[in-house]
Each structure stands twice: as C-alpha cells, then as structure tokens.
N, C-alpha and C. Protein backbone atom coordinates (compact mmCIF):
# COMPACT_ATOMS: atom_id res chain seq x y z
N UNK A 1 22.77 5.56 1.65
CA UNK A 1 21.72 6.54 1.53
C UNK A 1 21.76 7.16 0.14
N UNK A 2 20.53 7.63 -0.67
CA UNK A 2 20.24 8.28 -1.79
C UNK A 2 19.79 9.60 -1.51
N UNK A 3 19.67 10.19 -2.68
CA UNK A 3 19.03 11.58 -2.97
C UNK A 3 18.39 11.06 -3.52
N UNK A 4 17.11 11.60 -4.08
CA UNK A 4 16.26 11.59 -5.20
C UNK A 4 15.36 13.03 -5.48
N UNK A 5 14.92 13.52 -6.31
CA UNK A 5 15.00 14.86 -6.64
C UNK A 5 12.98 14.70 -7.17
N UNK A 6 12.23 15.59 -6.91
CA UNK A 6 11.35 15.19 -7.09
C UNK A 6 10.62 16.77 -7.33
N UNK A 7 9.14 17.14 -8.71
CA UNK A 7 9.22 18.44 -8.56
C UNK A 7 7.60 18.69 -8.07
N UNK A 8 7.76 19.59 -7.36
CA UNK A 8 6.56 20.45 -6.90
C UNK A 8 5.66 21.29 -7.00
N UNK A 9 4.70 21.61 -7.98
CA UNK A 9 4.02 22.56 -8.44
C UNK A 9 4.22 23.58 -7.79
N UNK A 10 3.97 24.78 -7.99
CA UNK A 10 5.22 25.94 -7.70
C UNK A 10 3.77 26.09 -6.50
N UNK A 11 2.76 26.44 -7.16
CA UNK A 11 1.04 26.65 -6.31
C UNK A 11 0.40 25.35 -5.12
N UNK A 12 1.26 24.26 -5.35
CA UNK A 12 0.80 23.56 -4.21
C UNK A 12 1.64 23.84 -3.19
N UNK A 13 3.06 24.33 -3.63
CA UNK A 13 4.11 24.34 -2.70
C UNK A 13 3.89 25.43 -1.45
N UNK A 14 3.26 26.70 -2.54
CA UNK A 14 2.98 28.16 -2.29
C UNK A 14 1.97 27.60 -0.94
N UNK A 15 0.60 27.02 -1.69
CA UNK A 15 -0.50 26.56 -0.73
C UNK A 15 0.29 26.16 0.61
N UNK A 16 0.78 25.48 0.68
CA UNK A 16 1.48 23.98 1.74
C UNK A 16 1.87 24.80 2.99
N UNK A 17 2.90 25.34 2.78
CA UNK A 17 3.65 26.75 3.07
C UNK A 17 2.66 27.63 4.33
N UNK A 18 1.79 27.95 3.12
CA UNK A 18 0.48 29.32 4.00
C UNK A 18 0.22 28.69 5.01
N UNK A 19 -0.66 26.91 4.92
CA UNK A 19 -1.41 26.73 5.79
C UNK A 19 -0.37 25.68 6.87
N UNK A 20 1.11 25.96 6.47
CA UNK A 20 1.54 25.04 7.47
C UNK A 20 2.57 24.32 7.01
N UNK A 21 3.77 24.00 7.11
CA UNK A 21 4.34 23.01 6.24
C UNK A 21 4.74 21.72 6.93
N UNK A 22 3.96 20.26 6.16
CA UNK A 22 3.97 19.55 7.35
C UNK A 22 5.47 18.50 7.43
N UNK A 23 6.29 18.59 6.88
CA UNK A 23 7.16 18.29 6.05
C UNK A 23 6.34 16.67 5.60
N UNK A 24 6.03 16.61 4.62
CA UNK A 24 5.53 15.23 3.93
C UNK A 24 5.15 15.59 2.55
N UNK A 25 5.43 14.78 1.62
CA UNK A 25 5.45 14.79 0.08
C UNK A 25 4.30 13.89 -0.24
N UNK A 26 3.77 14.32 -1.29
CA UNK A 26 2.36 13.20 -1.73
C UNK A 26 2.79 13.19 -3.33
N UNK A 27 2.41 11.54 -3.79
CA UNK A 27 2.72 11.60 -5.16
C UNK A 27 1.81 10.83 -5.61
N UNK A 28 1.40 10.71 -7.30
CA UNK A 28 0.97 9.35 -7.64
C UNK A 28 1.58 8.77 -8.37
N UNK A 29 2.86 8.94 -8.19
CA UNK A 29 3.66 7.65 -8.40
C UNK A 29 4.28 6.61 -7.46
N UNK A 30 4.13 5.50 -8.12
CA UNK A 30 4.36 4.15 -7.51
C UNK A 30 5.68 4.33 -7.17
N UNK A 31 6.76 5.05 -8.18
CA UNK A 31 7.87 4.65 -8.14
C UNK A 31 8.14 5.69 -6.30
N UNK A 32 7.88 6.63 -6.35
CA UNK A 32 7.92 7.53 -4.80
C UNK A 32 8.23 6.18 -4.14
N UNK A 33 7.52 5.35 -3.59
CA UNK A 33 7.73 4.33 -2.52
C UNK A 33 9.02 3.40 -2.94
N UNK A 34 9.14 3.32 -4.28
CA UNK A 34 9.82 1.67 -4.90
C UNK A 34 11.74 2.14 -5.05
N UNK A 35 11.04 3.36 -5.00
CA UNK A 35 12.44 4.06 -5.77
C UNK A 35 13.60 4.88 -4.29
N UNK A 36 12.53 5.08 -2.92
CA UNK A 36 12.78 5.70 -1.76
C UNK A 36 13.11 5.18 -0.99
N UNK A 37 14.19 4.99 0.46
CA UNK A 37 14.09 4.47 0.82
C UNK A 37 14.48 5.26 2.61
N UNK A 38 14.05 4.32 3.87
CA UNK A 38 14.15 5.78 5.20
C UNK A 38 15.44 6.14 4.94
N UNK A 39 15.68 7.26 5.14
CA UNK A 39 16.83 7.49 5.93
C UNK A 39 17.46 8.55 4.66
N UNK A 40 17.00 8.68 3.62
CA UNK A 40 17.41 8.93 2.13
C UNK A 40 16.97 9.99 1.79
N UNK A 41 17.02 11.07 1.28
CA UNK A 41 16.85 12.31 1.28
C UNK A 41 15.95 12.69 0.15
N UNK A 42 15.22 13.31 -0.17
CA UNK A 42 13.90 13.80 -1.01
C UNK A 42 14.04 14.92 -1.13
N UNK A 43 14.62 16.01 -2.44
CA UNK A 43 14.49 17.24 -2.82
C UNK A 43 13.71 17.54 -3.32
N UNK A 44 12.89 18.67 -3.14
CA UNK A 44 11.90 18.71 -3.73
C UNK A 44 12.33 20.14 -5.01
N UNK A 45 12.03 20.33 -5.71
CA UNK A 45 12.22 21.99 -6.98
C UNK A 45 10.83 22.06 -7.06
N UNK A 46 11.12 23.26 -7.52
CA UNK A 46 9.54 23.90 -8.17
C UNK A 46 10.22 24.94 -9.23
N UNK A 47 9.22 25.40 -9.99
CA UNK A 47 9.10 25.85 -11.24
C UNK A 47 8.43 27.17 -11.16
N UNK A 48 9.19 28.37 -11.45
CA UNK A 48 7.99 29.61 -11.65
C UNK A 48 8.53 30.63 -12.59
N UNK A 49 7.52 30.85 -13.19
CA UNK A 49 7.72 32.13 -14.07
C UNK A 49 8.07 33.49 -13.68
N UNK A 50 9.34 33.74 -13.85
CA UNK A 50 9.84 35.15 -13.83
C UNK A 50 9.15 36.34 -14.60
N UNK A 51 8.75 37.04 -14.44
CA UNK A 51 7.76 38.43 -14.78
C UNK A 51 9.65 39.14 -16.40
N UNK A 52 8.52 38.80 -17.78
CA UNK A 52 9.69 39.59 -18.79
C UNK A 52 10.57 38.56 -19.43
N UNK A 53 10.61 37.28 -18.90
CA UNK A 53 11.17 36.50 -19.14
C UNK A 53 10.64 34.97 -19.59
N UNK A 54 11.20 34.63 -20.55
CA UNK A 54 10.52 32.98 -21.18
C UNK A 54 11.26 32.10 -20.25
N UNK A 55 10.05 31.18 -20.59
CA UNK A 55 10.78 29.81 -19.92
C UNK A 55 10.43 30.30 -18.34
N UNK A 56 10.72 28.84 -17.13
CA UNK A 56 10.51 28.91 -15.59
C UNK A 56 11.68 29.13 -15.20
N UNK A 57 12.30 29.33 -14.12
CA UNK A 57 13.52 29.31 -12.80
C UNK A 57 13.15 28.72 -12.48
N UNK A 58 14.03 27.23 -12.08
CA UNK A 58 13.91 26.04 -10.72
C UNK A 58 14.44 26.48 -9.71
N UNK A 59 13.87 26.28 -8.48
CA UNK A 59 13.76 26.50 -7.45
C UNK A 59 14.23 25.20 -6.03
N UNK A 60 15.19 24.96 -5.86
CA UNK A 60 15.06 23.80 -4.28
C UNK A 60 13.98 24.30 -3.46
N UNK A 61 13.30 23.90 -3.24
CA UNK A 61 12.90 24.05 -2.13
C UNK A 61 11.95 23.29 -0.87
N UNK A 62 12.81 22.58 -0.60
CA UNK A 62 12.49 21.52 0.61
C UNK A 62 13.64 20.08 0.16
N UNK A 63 14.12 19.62 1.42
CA UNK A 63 14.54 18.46 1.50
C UNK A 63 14.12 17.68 2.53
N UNK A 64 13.89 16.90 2.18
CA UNK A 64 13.03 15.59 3.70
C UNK A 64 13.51 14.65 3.67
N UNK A 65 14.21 14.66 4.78
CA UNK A 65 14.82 13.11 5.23
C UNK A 65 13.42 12.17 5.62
N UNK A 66 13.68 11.06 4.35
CA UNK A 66 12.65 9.88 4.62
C UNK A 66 12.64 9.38 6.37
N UNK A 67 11.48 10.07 7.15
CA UNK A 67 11.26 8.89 8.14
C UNK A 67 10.48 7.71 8.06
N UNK A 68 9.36 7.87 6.86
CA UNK A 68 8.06 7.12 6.96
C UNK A 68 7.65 7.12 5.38
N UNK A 69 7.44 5.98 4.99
CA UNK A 69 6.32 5.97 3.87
C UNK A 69 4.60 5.48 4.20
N UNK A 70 3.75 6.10 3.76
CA UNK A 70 2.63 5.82 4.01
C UNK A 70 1.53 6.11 2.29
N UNK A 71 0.76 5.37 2.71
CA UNK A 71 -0.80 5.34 1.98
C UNK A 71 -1.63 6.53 2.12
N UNK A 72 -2.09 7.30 1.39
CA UNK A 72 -3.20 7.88 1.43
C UNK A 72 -4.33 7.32 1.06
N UNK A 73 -5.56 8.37 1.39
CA UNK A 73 -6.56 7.01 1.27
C UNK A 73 -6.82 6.87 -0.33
N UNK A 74 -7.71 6.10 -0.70
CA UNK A 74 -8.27 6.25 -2.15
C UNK A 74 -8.72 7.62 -2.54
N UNK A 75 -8.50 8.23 -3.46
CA UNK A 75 -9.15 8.96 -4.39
C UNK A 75 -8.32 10.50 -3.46
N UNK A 76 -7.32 10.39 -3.28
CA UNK A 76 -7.06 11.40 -1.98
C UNK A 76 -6.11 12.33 -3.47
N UNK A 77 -6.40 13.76 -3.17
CA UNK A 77 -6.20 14.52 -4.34
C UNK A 77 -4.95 14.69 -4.60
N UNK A 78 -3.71 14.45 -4.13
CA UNK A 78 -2.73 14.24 -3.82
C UNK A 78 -1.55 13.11 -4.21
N UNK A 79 -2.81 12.51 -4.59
CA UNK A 79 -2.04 11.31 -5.21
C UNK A 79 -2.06 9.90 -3.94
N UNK A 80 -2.06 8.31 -3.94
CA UNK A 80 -1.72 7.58 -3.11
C UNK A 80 -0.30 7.52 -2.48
N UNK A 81 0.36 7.95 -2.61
CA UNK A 81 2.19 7.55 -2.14
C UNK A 81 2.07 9.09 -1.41
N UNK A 82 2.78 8.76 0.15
CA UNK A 82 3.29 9.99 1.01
C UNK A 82 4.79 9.72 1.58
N UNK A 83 5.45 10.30 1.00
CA UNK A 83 6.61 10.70 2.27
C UNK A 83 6.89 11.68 3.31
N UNK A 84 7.05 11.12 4.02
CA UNK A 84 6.96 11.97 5.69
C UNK A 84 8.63 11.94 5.92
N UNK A 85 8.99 13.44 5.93
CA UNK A 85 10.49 13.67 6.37
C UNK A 85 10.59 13.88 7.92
N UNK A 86 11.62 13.53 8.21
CA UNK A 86 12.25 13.50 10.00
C UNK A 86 12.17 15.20 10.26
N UNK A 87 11.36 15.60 11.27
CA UNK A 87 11.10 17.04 11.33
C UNK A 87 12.35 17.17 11.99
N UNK A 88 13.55 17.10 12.46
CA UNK A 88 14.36 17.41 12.87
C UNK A 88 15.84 17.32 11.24
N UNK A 89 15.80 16.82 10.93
CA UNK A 89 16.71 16.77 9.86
C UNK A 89 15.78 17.46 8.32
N UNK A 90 14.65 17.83 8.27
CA UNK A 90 14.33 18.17 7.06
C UNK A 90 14.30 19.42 6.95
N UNK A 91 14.01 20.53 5.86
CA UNK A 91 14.30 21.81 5.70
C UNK A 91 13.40 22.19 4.77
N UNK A 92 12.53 23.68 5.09
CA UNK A 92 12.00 23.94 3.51
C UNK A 92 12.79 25.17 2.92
N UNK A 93 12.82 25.63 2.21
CA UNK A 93 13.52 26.97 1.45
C UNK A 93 12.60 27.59 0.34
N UNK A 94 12.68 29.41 0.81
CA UNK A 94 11.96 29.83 0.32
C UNK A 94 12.15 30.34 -0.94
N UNK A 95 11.29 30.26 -1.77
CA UNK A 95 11.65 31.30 -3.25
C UNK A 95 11.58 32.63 -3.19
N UNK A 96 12.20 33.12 -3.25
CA UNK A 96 12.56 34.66 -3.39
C UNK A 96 11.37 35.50 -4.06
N UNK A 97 11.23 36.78 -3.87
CA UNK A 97 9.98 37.45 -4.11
C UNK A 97 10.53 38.54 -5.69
N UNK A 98 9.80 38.51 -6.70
CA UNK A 98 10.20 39.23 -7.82
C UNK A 98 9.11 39.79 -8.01
C-alpha cells in the first residue's frame, strides 16, 4: 500500500464540507488514476492565508482510503479522474478558525 499526497483548493474544500462531504476526490490529472492504487491512501492539504501574515499554512485535511476509481463525465468541472475513499476507513479534518 502507498500514500500519495494530493492538494485541495482551500474554497472547494470549504464548499465540499457545507454541502456534504462525500468522501471522493476529483482531479484532471491522468496521473490520479496511473499513480493510485485501491486500498492506498490519498491525503489531501489545502492552503490558506493567515490574516497579518505572508505566504499560506498547509493544512491535512482529509485522507481516503482508495475504494474505487471512476470517470466523470466529459467537460465535468472537476476535472475527469475521481477517487472514492472507503467511508468507513476515510477521515476529513478540519482547519481551525482564525
């Protein structure tokens, strides 16, 4: 089994979150599928600006155990490549409020 570390726009993450979190990753990269494999773990970071301060704080937040790779459809905003984590082994984590 692998890790692979992958990052998350801090505002899609935020979005994802509000309306639900389904544990599944969307990319448009090829490598997401080539590079992943089940059973293998997917971290996700995100990036946000601290209020006074230069530069972002990275953030973990989410790990998904690969159950599934799938297709999105064409033109899907998200990118074509999805990973779907095992809702029993995956986790999201929240960023702290400043």
């Amino acid at each position: 089994m692998a890790d692979l570390l992958a990052y998350w726009r801090y505002d899609n993450y935020k979005k994802d979150l509000e309306e639900g979190a389904g544990f599944n990753f969307n990319s448009r990269q090829p490598r997401l599928h080539s590079a992943i494999s089940l059973g293998d773990s997917l971290w996700l970071i995100t990036g946000r600006q601290k209020p006074g301060r230069p530069g972002l704080a990275y953030y973990v937040v989410a790990r998904l155990v690969v159950r599934s790779k799938t297709f999105n459809p064409p033109g899907y905003k998200y990118g074509t490549y999805r990973v779907w984590g095992d809702l029993d082994q995956s986790r999201y984590y929240q960023v702290g409020t400043y």
